[in-house]
PDB file of N, CA and C in Angstrom:
ATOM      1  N   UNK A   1     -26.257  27.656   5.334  1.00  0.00           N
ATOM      2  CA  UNK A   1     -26.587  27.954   6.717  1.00  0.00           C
ATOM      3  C   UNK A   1     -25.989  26.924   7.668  1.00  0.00           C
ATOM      4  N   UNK A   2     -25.507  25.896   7.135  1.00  0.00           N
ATOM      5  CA  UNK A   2     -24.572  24.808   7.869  1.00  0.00           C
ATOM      6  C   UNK A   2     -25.900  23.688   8.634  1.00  0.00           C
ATOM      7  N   UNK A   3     -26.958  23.895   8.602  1.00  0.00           N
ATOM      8  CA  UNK A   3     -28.140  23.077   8.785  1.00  0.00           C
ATOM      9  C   UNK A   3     -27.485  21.347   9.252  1.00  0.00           C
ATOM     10  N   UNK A   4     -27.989  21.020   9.342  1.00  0.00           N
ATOM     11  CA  UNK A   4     -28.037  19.580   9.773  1.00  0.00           C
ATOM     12  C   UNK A   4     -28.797  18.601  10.204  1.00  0.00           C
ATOM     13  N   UNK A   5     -28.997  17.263   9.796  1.00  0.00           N
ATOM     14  CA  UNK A   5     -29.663  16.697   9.627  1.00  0.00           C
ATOM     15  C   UNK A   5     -29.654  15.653  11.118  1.00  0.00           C
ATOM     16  N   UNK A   6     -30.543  15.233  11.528  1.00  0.00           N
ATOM     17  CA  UNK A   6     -30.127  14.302  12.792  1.00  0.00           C
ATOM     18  C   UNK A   6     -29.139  12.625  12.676  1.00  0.00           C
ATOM     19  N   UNK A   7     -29.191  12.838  10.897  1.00  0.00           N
ATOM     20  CA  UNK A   7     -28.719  11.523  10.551  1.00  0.00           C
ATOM     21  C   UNK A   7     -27.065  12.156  10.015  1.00  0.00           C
ATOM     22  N   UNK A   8     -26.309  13.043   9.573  1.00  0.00           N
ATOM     23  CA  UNK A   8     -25.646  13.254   9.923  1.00  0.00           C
ATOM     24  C   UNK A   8     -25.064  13.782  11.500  1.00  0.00           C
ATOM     25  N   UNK A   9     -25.694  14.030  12.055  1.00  0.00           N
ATOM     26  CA  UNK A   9     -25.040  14.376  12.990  1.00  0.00           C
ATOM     27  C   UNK A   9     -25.283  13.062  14.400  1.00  0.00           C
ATOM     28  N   UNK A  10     -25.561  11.583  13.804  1.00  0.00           N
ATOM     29  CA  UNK A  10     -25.085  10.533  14.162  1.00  0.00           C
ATOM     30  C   UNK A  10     -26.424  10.272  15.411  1.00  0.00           C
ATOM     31  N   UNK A  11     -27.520  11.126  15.542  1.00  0.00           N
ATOM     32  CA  UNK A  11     -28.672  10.975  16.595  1.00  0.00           C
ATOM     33  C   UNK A  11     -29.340  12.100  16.856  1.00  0.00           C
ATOM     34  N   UNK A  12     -30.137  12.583  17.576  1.00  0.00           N
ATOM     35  CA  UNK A  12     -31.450  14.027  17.559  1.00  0.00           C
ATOM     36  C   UNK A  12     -30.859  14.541  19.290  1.00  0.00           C
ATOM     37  N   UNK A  13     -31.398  15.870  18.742  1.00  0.00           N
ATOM     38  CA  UNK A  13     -31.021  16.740  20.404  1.00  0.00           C
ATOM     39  C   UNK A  13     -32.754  16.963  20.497  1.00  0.00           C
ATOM     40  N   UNK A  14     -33.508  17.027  19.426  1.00  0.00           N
ATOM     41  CA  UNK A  14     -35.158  17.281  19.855  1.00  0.00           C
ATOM     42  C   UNK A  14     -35.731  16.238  19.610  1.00  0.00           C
ATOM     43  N   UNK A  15     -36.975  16.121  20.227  1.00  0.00           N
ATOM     44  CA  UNK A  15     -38.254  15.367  19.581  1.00  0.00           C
ATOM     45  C   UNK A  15     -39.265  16.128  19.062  1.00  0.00           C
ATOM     46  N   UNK A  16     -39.869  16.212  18.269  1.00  0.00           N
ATOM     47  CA  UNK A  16     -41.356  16.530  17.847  1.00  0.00           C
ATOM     48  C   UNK A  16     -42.534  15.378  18.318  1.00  0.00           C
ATOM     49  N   UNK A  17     -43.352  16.340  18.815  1.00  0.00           N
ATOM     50  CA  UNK A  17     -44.851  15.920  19.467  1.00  0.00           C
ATOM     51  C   UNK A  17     -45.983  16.347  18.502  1.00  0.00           C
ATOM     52  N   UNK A  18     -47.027  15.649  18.425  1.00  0.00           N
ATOM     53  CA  UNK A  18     -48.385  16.002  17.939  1.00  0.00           C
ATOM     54  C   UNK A  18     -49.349  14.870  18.147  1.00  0.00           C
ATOM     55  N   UNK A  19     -49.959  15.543  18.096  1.00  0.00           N
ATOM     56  CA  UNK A  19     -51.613  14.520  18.762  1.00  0.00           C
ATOM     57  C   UNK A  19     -52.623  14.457  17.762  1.00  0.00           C
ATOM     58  N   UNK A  20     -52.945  13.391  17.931  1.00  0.00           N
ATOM     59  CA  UNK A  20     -54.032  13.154  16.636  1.00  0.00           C
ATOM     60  C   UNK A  20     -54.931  12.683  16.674  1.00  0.00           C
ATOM     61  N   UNK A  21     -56.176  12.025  16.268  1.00  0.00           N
ATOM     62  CA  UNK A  21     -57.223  11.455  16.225  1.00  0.00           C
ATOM     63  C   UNK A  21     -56.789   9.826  16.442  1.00  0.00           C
ATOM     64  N   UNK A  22     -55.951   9.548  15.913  1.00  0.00           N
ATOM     65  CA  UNK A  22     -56.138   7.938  16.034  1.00  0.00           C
ATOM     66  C   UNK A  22     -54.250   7.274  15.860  1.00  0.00           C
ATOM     67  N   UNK A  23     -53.713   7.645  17.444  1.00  0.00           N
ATOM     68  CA  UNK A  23     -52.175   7.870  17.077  1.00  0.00           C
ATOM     69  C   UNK A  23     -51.967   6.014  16.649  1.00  0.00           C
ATOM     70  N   UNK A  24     -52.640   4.806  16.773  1.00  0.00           N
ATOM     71  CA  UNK A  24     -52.734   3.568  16.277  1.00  0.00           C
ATOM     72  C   UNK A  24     -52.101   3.531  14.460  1.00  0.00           C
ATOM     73  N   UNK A  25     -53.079   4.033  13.854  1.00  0.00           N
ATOM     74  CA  UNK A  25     -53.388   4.002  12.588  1.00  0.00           C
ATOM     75  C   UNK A  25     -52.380   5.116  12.051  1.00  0.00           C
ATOM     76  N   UNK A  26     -52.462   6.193  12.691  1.00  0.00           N
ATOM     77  CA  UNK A  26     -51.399   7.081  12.120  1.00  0.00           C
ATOM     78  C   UNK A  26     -49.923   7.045  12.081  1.00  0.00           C
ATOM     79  N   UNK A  27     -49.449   6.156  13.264  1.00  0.00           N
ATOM     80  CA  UNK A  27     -48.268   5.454  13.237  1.00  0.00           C
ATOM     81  C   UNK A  27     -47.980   4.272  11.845  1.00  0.00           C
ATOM     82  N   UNK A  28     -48.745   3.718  11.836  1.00  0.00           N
ATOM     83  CA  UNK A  28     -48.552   2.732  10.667  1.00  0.00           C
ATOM     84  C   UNK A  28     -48.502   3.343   9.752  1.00  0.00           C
ATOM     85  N   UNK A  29     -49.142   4.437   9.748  1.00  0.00           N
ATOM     86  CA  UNK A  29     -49.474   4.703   8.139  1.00  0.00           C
ATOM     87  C   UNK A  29     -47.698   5.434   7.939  1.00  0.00           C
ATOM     88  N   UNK A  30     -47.687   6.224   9.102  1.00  0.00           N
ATOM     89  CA  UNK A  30     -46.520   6.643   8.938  1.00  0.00           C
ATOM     90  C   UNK A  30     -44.900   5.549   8.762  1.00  0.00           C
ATOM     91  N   UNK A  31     -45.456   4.549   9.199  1.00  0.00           N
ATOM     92  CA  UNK A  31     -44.248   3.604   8.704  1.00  0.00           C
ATOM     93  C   UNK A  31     -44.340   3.112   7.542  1.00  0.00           C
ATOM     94  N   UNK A  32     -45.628   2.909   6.569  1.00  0.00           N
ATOM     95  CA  UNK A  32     -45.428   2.650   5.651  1.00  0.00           C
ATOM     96  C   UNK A  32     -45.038   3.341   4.590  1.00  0.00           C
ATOM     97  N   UNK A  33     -44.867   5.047   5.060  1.00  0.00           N
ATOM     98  CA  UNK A  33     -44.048   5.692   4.343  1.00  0.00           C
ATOM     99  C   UNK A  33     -42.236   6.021   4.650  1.00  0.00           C
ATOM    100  N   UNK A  34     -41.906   4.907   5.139  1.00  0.00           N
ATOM    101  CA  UNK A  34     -40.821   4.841   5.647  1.00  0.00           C
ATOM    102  C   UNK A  34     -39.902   5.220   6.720  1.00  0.00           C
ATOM    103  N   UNK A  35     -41.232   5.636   7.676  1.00  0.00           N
ATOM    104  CA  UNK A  35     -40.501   5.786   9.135  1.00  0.00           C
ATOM    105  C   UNK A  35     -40.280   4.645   9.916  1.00  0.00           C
ATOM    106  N   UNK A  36     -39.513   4.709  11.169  1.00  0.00           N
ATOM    107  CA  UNK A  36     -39.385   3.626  11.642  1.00  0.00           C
ATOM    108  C   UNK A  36     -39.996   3.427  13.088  1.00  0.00           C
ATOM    109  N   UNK A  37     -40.211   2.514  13.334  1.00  0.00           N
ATOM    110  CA  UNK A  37     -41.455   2.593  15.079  1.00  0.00           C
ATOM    111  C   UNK A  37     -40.193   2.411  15.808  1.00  0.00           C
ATOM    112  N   UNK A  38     -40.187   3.453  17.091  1.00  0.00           N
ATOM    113  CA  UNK A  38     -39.429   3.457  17.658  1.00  0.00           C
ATOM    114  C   UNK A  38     -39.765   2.704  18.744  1.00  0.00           C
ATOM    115  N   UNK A  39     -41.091   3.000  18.971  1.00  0.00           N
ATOM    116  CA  UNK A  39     -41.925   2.244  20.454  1.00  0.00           C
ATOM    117  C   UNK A  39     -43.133   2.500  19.724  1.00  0.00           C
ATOM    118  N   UNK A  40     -43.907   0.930  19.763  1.00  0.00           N
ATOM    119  CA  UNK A  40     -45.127   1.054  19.728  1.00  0.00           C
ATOM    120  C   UNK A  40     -46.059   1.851  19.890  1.00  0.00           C
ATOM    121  N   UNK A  41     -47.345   2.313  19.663  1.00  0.00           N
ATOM    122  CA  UNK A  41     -48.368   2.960  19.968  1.00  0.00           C
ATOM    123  C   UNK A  41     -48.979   1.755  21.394  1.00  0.00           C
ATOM    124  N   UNK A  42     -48.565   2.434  22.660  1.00  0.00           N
ATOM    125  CA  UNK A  42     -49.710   1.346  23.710  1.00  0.00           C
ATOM    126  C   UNK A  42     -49.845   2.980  24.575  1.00  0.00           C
ATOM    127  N   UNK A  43     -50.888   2.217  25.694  1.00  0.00           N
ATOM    128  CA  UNK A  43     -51.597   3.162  26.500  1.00  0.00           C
ATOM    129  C   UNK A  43     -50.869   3.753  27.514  1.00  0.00           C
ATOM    130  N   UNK A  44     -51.219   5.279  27.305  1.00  0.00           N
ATOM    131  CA  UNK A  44     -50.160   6.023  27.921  1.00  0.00           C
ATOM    132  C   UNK A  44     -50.286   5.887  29.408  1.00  0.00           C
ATOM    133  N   UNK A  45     -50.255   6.974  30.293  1.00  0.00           N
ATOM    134  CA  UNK A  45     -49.757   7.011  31.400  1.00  0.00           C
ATOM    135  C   UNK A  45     -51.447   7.390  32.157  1.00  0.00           C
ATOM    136  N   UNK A  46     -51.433   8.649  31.366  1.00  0.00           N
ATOM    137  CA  UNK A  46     -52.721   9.330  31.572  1.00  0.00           C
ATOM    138  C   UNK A  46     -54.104   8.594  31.083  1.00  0.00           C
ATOM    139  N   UNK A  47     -54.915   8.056  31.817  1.00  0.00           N
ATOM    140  CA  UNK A  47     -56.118   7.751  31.206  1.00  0.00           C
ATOM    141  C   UNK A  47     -56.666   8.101  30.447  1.00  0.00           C
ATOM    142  N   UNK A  48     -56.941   7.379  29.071  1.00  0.00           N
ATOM    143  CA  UNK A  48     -57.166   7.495  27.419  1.00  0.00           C
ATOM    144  C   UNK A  48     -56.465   8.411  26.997  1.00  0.00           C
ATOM    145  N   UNK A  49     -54.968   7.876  26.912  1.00  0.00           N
ATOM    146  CA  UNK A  49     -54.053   8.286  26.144  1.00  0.00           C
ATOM    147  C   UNK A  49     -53.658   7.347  25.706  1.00  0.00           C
ATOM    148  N   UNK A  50     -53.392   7.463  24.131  1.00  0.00           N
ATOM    149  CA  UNK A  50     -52.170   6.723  23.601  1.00  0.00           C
ATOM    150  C   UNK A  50     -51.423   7.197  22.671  1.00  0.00           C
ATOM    151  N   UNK A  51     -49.861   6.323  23.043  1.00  0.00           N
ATOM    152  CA  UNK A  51     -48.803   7.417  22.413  1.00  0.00           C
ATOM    153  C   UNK A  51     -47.611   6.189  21.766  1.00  0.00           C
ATOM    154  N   UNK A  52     -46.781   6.756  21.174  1.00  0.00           N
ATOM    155  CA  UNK A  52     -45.841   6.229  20.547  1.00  0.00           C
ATOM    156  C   UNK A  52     -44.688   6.900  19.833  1.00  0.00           C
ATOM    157  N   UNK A  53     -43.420   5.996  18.896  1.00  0.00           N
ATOM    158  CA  UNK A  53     -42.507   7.276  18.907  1.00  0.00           C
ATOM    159  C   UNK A  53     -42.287   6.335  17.606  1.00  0.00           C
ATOM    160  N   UNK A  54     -41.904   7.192  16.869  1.00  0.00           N
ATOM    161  CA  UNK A  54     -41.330   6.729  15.149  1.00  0.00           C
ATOM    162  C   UNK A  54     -39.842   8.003  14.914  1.00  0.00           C
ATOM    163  N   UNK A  55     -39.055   7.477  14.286  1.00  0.00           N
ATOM    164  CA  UNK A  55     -37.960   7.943  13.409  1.00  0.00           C
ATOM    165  C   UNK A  55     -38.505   8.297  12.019  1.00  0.00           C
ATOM    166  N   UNK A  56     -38.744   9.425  11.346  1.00  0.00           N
ATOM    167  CA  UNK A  56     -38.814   9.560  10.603  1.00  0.00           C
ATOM    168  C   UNK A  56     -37.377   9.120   9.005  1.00  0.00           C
ATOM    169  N   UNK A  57     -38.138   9.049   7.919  1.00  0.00           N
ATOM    170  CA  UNK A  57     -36.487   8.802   7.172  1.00  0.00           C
ATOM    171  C   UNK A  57     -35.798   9.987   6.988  1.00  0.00           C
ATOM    172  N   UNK A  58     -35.843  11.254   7.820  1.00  0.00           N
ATOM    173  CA  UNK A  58     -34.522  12.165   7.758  1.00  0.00           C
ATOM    174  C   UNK A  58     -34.284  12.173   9.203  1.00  0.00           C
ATOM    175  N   UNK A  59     -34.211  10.993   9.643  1.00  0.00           N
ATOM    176  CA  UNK A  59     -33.906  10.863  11.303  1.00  0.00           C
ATOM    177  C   UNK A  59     -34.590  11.842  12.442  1.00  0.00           C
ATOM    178  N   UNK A  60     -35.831  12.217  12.298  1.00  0.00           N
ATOM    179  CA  UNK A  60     -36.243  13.213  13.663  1.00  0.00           C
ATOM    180  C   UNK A  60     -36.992  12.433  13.982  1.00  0.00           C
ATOM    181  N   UNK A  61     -37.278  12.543  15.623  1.00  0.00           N
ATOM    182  CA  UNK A  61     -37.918  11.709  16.153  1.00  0.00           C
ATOM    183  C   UNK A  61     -39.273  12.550  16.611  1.00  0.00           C
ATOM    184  N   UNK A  62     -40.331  11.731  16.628  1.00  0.00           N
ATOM    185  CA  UNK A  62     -41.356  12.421  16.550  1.00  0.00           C
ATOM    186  C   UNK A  62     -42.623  11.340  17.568  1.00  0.00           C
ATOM    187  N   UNK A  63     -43.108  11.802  18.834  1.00  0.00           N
ATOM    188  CA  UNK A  63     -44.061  11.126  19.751  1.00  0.00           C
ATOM    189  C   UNK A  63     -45.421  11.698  19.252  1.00  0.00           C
ATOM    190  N   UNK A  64     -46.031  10.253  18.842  1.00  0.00           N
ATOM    191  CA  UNK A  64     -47.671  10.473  18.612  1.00  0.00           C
ATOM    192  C   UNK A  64     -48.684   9.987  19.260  1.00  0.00           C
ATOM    193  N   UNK A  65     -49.800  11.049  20.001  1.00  0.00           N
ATOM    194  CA  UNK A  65     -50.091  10.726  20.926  1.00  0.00           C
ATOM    195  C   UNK A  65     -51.654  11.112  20.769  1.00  0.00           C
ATOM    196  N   UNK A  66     -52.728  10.156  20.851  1.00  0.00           N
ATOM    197  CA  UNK A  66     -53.794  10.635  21.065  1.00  0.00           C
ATOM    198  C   UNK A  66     -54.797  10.628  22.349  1.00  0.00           C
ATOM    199  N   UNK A  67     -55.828  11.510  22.055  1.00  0.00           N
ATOM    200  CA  UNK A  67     -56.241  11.246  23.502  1.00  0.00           C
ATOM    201  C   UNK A  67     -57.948  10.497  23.198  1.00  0.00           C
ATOM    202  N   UNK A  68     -58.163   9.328  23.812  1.00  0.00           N
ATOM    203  CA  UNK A  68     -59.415   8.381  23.819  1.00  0.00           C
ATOM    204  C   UNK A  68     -60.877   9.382  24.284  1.00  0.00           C
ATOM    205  N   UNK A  69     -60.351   9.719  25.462  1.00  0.00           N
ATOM    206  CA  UNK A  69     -61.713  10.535  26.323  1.00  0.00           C
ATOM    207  C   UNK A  69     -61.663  11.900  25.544  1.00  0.00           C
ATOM    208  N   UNK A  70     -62.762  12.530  25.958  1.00  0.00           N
ATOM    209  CA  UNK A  70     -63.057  14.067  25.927  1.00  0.00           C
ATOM    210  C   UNK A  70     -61.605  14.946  26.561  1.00  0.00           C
ATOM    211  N   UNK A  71     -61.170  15.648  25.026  1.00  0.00           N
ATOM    212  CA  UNK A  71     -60.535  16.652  25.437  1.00  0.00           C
ATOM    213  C   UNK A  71     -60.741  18.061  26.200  1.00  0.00           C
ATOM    214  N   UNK A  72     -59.643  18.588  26.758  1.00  0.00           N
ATOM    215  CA  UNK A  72     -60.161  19.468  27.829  1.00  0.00           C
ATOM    216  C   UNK A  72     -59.606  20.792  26.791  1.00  0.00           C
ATOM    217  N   UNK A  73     -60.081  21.995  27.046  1.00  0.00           N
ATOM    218  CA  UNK A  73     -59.766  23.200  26.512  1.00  0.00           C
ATOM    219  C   UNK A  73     -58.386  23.418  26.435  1.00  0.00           C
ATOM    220  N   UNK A  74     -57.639  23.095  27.311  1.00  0.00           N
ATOM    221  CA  UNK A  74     -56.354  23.302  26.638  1.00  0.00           C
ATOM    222  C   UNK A  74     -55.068  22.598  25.990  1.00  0.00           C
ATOM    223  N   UNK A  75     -55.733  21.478  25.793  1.00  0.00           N
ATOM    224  CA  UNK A  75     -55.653  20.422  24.653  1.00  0.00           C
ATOM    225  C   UNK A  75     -55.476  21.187  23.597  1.00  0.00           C
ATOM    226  N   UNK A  76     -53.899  20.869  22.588  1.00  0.00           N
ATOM    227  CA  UNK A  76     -54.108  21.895  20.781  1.00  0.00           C
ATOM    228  C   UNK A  76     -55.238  20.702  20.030  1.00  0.00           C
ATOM    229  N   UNK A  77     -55.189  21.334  19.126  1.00  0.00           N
ATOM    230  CA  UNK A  77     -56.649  20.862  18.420  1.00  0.00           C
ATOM    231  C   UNK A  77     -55.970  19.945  17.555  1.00  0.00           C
ATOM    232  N   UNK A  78     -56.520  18.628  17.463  1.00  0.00           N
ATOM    233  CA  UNK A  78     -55.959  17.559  16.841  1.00  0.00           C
ATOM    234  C   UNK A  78     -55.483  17.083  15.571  1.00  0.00           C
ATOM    235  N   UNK A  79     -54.433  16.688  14.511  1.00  0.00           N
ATOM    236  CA  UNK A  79     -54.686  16.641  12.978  1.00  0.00           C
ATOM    237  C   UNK A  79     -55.167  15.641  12.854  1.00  0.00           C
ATOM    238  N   UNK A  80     -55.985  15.779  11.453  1.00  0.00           N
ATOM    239  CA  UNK A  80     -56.367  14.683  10.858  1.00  0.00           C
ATOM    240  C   UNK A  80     -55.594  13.109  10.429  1.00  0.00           C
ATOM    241  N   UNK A  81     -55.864  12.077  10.642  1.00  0.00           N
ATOM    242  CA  UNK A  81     -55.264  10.843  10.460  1.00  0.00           C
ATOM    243  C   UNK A  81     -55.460  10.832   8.889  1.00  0.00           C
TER     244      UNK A  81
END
């Protein structure tokens, strides 16, 4: 299918997003399976948010972001850490 990887093709045209319970802990954990922190997990923009960005090891980049306060209804529903 001629597919391609972001590490052949020398950097990413997407990011992947998802939100989680505890984007702190889930970042690490995710580096200790060999991703790489792209930017820290610190406090986002929006009050009780926090977010961060890791390279995975087949190069996609992926922002993890949780939210501190009470989510609102149209918030997707969070994965497990």
């Amino acid at each position: 299918m001629g597919v391609k990887s972001p590490l052949t093709l020398g950097g990413y045209s997407v990011s992947l997003a998802i939100t989680v319970d505890d984007a702190d802990s889930f970042v690490l954990r995710l580096a200790d399976e060999g991703a790489t922190i792209e930017r820290p997990v610190s406090d986002g923009p929006e009050p009780g948010t926090r977010a961060g960005w890791v390279i995975d090891p087949f190069g996609h980049r992926w922002h993890i972001s949780s939210r501190l306060a009470d989510r609102s209804a149209d918030v997707p529903e969070r994965l497990p850490v």
